[in-house]
Protein backbone atom coordinates (compact mmCIF):
# COMPACT_ATOMS: atom_id res chain seq x y z
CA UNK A 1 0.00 0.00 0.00
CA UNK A 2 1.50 3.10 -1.54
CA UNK A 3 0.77 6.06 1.19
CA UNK A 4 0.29 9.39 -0.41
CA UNK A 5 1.08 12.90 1.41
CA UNK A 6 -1.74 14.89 2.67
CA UNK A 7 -3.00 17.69 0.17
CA UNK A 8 -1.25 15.97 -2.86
CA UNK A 9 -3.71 15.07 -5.87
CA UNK A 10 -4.34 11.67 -6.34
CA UNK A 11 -6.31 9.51 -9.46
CA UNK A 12 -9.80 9.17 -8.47
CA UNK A 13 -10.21 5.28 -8.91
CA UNK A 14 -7.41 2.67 -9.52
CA UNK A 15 -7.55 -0.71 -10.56
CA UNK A 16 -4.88 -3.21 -10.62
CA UNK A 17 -4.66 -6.84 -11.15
CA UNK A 18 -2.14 -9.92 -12.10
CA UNK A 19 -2.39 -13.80 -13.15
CA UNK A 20 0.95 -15.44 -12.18
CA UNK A 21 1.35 -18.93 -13.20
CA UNK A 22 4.56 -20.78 -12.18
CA UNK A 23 6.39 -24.44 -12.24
CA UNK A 24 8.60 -26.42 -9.58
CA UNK A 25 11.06 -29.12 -9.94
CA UNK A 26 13.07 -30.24 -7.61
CA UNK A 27 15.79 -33.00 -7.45
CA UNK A 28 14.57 -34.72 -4.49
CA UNK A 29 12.03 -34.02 -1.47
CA UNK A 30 9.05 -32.30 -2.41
CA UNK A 31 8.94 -28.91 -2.06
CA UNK A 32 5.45 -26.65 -1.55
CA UNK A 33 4.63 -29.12 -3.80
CA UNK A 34 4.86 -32.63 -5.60
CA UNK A 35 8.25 -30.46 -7.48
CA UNK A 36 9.86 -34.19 -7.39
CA UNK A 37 8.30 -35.32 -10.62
CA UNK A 38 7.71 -31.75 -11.40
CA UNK A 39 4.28 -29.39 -10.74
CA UNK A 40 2.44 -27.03 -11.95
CA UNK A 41 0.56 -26.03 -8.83
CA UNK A 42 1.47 -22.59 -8.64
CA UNK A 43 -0.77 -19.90 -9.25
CA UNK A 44 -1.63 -16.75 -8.37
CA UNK A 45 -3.99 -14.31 -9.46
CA UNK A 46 -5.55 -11.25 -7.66
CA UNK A 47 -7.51 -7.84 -8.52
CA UNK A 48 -7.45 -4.78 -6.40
CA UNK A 49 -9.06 -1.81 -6.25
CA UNK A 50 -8.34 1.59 -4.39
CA UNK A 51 -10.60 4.88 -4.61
CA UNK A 52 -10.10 8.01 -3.27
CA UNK A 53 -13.25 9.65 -1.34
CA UNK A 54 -11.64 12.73 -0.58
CA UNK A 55 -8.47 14.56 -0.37
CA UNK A 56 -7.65 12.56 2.88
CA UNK A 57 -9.54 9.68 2.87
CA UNK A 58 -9.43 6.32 0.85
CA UNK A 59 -10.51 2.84 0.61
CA UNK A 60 -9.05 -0.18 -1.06
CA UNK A 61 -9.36 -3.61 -1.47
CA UNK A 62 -7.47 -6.47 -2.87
CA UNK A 63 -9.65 -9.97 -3.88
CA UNK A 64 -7.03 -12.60 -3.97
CA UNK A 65 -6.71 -16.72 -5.09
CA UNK A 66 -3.92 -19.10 -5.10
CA UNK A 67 -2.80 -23.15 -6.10
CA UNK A 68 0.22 -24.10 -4.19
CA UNK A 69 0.77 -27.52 -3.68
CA UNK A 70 -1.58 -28.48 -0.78
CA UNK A 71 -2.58 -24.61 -0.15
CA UNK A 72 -5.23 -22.31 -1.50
CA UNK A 73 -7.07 -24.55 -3.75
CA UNK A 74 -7.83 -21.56 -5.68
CA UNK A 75 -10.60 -20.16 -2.88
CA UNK A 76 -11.30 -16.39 -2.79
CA UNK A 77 -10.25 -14.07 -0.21
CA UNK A 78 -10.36 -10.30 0.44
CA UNK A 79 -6.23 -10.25 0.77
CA UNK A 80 -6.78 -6.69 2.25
CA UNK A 81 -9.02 -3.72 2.55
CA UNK A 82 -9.29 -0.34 4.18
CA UNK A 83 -10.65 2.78 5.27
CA UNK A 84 -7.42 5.67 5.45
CA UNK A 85 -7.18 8.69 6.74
CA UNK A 86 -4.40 10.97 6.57
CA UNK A 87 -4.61 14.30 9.04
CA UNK A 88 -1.07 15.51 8.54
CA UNK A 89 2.00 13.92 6.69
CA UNK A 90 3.50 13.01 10.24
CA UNK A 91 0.00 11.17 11.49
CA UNK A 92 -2.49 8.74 9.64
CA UNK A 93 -4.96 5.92 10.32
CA UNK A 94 -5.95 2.75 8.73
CA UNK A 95 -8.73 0.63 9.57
CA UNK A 96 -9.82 -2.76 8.40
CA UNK A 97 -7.28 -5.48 6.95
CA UNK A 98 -4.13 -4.31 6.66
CA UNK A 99 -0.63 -5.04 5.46
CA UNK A 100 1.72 -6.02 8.21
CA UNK A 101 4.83 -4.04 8.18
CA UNK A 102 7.23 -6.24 9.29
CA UNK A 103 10.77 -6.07 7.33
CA UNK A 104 11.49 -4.42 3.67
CA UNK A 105 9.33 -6.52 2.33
CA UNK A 106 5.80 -8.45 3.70
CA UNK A 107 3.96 -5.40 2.18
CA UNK A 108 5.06 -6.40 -1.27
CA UNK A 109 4.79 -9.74 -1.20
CA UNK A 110 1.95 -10.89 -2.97
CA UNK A 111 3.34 -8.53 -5.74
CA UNK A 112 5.40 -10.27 -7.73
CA UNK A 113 6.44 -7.54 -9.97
CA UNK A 114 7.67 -5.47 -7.38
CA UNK A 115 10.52 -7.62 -6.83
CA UNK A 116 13.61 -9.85 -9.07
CA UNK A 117 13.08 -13.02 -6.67
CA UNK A 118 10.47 -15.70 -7.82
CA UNK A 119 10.87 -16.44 -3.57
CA UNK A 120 11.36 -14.02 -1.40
CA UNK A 121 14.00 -15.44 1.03
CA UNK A 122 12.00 -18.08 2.84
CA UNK A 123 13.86 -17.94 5.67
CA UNK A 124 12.19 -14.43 6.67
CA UNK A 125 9.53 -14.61 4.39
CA UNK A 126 7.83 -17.88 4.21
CA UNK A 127 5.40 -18.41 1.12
CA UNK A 128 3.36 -21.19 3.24
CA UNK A 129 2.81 -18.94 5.92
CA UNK A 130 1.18 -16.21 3.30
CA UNK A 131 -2.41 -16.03 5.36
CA UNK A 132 -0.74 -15.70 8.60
CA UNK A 133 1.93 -13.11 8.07
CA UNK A 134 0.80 -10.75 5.15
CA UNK A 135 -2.13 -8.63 6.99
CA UNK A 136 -3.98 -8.27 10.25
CA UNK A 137 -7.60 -6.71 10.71
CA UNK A 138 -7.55 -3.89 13.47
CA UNK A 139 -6.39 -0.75 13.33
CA UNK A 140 -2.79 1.02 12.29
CA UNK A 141 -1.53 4.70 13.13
CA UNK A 142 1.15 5.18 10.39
CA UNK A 143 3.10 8.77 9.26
CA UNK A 144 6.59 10.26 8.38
CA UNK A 145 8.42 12.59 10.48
CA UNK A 146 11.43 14.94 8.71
CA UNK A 147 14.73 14.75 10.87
CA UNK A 148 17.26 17.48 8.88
CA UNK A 149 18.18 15.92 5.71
CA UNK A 150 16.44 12.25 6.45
CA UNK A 151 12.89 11.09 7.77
CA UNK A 152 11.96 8.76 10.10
CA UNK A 153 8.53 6.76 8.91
CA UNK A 154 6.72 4.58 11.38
CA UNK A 155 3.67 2.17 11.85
CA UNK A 156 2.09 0.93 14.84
CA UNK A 157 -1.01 -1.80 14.83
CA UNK A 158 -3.16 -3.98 16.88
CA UNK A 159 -5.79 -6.46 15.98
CA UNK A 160 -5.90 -10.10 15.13
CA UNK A 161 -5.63 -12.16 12.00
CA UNK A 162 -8.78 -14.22 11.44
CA UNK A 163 -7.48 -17.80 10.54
CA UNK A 164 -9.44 -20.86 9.24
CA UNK A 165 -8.83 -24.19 10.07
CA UNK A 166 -8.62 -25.26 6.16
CA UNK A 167 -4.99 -23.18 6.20
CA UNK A 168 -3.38 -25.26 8.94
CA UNK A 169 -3.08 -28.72 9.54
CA UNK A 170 -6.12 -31.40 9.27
CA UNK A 171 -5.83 -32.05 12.96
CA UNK A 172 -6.79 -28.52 14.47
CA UNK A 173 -10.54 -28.52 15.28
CA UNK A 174 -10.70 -24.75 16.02
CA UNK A 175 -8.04 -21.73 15.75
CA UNK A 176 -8.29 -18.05 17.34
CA UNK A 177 -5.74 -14.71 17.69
CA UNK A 178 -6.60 -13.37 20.51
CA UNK A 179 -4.54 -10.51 20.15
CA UNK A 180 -1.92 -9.21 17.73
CA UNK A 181 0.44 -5.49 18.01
CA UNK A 182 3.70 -4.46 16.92
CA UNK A 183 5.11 -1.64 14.53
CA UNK A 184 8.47 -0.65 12.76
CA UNK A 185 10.68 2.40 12.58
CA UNK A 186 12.41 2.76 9.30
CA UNK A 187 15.21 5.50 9.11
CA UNK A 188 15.35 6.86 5.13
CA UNK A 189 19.45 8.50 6.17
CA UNK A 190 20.67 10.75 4.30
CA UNK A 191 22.18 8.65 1.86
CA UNK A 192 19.91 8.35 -1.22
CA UNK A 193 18.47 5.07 -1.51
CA UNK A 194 19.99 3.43 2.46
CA UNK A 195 17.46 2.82 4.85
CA UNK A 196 17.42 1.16 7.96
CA UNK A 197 14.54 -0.60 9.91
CA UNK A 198 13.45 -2.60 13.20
CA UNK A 199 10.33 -4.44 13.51
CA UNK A 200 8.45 -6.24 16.20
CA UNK A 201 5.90 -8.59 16.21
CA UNK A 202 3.89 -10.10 18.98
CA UNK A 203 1.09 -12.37 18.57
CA UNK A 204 -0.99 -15.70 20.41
CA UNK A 205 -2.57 -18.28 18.77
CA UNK A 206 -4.97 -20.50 20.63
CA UNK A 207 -6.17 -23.88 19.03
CA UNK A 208 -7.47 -27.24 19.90
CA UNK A 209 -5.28 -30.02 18.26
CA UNK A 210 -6.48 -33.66 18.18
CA UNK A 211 -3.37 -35.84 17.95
CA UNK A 212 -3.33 -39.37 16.09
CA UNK A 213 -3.53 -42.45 17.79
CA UNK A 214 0.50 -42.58 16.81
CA UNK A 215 0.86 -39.12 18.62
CA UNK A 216 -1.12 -40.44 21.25
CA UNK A 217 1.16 -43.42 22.55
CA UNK A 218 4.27 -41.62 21.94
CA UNK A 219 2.90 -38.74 24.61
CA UNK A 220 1.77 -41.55 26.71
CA UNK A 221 4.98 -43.10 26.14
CA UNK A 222 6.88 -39.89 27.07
CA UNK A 223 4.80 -39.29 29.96
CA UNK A 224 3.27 -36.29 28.81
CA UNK A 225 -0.69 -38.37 28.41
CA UNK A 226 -2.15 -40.05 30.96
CA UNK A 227 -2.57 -43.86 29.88
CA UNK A 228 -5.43 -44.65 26.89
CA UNK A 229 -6.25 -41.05 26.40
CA UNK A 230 -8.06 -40.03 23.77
CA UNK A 231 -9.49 -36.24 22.45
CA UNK A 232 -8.82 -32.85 21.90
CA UNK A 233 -5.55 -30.83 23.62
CA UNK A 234 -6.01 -26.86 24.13
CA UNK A 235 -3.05 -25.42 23.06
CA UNK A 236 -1.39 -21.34 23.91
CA UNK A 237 1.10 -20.24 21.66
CA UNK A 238 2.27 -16.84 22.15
CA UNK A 239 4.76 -15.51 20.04
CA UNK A 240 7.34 -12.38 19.88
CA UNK A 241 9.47 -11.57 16.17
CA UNK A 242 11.84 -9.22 15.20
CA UNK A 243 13.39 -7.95 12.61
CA UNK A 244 16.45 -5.58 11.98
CA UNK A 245 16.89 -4.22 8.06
CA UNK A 246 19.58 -2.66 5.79
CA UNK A 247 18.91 -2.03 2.56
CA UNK A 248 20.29 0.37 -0.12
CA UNK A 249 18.31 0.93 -3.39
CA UNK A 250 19.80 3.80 -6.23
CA UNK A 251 20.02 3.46 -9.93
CA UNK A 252 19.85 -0.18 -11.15
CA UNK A 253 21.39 -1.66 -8.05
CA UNK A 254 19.62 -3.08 -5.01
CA UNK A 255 21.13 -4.53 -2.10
CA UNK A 256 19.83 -5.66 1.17
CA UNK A 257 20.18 -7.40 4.22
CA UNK A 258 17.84 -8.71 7.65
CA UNK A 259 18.21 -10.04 10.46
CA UNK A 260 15.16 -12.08 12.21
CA UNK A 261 14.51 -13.97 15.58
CA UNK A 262 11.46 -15.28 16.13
CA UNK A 263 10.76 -16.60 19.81
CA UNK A 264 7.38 -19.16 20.30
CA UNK A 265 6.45 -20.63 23.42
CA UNK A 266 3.60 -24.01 23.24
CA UNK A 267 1.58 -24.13 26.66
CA UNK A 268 -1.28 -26.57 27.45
CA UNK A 269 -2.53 -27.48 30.72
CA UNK A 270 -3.11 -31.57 30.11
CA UNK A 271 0.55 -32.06 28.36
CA UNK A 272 3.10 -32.64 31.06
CA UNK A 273 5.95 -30.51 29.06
CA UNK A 274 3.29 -27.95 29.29
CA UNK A 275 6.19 -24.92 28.77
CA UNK A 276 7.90 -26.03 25.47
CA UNK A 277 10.22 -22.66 24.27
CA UNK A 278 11.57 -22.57 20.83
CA UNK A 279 13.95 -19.52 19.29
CA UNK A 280 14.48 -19.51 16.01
CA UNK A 281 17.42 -17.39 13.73
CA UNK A 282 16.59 -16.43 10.45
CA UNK A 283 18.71 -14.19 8.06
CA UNK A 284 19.54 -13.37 4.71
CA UNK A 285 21.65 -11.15 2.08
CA UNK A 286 20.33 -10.52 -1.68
CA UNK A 287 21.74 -8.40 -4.10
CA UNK A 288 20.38 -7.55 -8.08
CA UNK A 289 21.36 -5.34 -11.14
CA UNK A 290 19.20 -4.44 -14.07
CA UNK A 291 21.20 -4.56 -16.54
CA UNK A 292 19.02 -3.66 -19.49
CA UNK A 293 15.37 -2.48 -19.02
CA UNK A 294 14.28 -5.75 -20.16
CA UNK A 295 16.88 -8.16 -18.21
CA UNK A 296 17.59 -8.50 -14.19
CA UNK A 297 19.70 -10.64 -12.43
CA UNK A 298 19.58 -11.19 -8.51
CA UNK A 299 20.96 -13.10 -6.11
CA UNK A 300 20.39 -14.28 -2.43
CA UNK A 301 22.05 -16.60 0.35
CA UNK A 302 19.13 -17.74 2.91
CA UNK A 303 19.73 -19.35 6.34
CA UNK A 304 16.88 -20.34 8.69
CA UNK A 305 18.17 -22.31 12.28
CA UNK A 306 14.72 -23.04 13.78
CA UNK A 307 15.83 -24.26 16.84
CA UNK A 308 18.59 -22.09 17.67
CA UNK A 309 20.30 -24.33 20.50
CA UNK A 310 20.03 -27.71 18.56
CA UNK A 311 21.69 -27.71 15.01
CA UNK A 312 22.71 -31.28 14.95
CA UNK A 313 20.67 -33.09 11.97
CA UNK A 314 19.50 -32.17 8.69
CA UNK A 315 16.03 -31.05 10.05
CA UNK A 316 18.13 -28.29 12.16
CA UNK A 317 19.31 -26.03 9.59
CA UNK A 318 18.07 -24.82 5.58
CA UNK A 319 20.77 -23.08 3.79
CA UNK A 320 19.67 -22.02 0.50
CA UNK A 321 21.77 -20.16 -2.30
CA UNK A 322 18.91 -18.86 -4.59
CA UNK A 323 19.86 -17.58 -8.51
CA UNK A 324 17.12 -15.59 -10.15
CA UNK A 325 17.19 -14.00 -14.40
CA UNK A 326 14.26 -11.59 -14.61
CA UNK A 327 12.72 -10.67 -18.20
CA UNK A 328 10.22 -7.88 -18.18
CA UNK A 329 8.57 -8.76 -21.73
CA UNK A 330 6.76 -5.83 -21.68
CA UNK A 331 5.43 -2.92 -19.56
CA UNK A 332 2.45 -5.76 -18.54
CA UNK A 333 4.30 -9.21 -18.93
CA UNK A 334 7.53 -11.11 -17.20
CA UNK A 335 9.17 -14.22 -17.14
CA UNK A 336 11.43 -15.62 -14.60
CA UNK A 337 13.95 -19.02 -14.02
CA UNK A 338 15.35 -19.34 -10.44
CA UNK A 339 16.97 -22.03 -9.03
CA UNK A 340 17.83 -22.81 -5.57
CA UNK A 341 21.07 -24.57 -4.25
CA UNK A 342 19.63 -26.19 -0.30
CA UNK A 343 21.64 -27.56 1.85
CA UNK A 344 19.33 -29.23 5.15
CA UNK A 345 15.74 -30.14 5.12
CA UNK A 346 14.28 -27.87 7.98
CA UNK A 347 11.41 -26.03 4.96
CA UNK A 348 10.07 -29.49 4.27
CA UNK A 349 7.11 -30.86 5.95
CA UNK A 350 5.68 -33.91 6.76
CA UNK A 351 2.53 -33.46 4.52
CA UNK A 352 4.34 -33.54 1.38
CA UNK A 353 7.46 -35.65 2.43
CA UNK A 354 5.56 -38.60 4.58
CA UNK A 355 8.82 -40.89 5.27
CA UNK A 356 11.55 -40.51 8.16
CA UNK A 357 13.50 -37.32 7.98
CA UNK A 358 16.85 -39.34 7.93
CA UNK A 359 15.54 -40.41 4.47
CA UNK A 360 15.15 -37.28 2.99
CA UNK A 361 18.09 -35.95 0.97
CA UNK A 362 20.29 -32.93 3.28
CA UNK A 363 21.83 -31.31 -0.58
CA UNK A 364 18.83 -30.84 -2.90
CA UNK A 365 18.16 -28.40 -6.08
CA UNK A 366 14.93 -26.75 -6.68
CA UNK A 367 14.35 -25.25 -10.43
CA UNK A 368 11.59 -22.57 -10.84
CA UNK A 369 10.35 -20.70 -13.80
CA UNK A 370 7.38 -18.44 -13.28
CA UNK A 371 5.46 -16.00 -15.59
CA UNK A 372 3.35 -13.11 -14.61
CA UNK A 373 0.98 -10.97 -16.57
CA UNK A 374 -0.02 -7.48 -14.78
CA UNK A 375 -1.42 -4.48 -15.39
């Protein structure tokens, strides 16, 4: 969501849309997909609409669908929408469903013209995770505040994120967000095109989760069940993120750089572990150059640790060196091939990859090509 400065003219009605259709193939393990023997289960396509009221107020909307492997099924959702109100440059208000601002880039990431990567770095950025990280419905205070030759911009929101149960796994009967705040400060220096940034997140999800009879005896077997039992488990999961940015942007050159550590804690009353703490590390560099209108190249290193004091075991770690060629065809049409280069197996879930995680492969290659028509 663009933010425009109070008192500046703006088009009355805008309307912008995209069909994105893409392909996976991956060496071995299956990745957001069945990308072992190759799939096309990777579609996007969305519409939006934004119209301004008055000189300060707008409203906007975004209707969105996707096919991703085992997600989306191509079901309709309103991505985002919004009443805003801007008093003064230094002091707006948004209402409704709203963007999170959390890093350089969860605003833009169901745009994939706005960026050279087919993937954003998943390590930050997870695809899967789209419905829970993109937007939240509540409220936002946003503005931009001048500090001699630089400006400091910042958002603050509260809400929740309305999840269903069809986005998470078959075994949760019912899921709720209680609550949900957090904001970021982004520094735009003095340097033309460096900015720096810190965001924080924090969040708790509350489900009921009925384990398999398989999950069953191994609690039982642990201790954690009491003998034969059978039913639902209430589940806390609170959950603080942050993020610290660098990026610098001028000419045809982009470079950037975050930092993230996300720390979740899983409480239940009935399991006898009933205080299980995880921290995870996430990070990330990427660089690109256009070097003709029609012709970018970009490059990233990914690492995600998601348990933070146990990296022993391919499941502990995903390193992935990601190579991306953008084409822009046209003003309305691209094309891009990406390839990753992964080295662990932490991404890869159970759904998709139903053997023993000592049988799935630790070095892997996933090949992408994706093409998206905009306008």
């Amino acid at each position: 969501m663009a933010t425009p400065r109070a008192g500046k003219a703006q088009e009355s009605t805008q309307i912008h849309g995209f069909v994105s259709q893409g392909f996976i193939k991956s060496t071995d393990n299956n990745y957001l997909g069945q990308s072992e023997r190759g799939s096309f289960e990777f579609t996007e396509v969305g519409i939006n609409f934004t119209q301004q009221l008055s000189e300060r107020l707008r409203a906007g909307l975004q209707l969105f669908a996707r096919d991703l492997g085992p997600l989306g099924d191509y079901r309709p959702t309103f991505d985002w929408f919004y009443l805003d109100y801007r008093f003064q440059d230094w002091l707006g208000l948004r209402a409704g469903r709203t963007k999170l601002p959390f890093g350089l880039y969860n605003e833009t990431s169901d745009v994939d013209a706005a960026r050279v990567p087919i993937l954003l770095p998943q390590s930050v950025y997870p695809t899967e995770n789209r419905d829970f990280l993109l937007a939240q419905t509540g409220l936002e205070l946003y503005g931009t505040v001048p500090i001699g030759q630089s400006e400091i911009e910042y958002r603050l929101y509260g809400g929740t994120i309305f999840l269903s149960t069809t986005t998470v796994a078959d075994q949760v009967d019912t899921i709720d967000v209680p609550y949900l705040a957090g904001g970021r400060l982004a520094w735009h220096t003095p340097v033309e095109g460096l900015q720096l940034a810190g965001s924080l997140q924090t969040l708790r999800i509350d489900f009921d989760y009925t384990p398999t009879a398989e999950e069953n005896a191994q609690y039982e077997q642990r201790g954690w069940l009491p003998p034969d039992y059978t039913g639902t488990l209430e589940f806390e999961l609170p959950a603080t993120l942050w993020a610290a940015s660098i990026e610098y942007a001028a000419d045809e050159l982009l470079l950037a750089a975050e930092y993230s550590r996300w720390y979740t804690e899983l409480r239940t009353t009935l399991v006898a572990t009933s205080d299980l703490s995880v921290t995870d590390d996430r990070m990330y560099v990427l660089g690109s150059y256009r070097v003709r209108p029609w012709f970018t190249p970009g490059m990233y290193y990914s690492l995600w640790l998601p348990h933070n004091d146990d990296r022993k075991g391919g499941d502990a770690y995903q390193h992935d060196l990601a190579m991306t060629f953008r084409f822009d065809l046209n003003e309305h049409w691209l094309f891009k091939l990406e390839s990753h280069f992964l080295h662990g197996t932490a991404a890869l879930g159970s759904e998709l990859n139903p053997v023993p995680r000592d049988q799935l492969k630790e070095d892997w290659v996933v090949f992408m090509a994706k093409t998206t028509a905009y306008f």
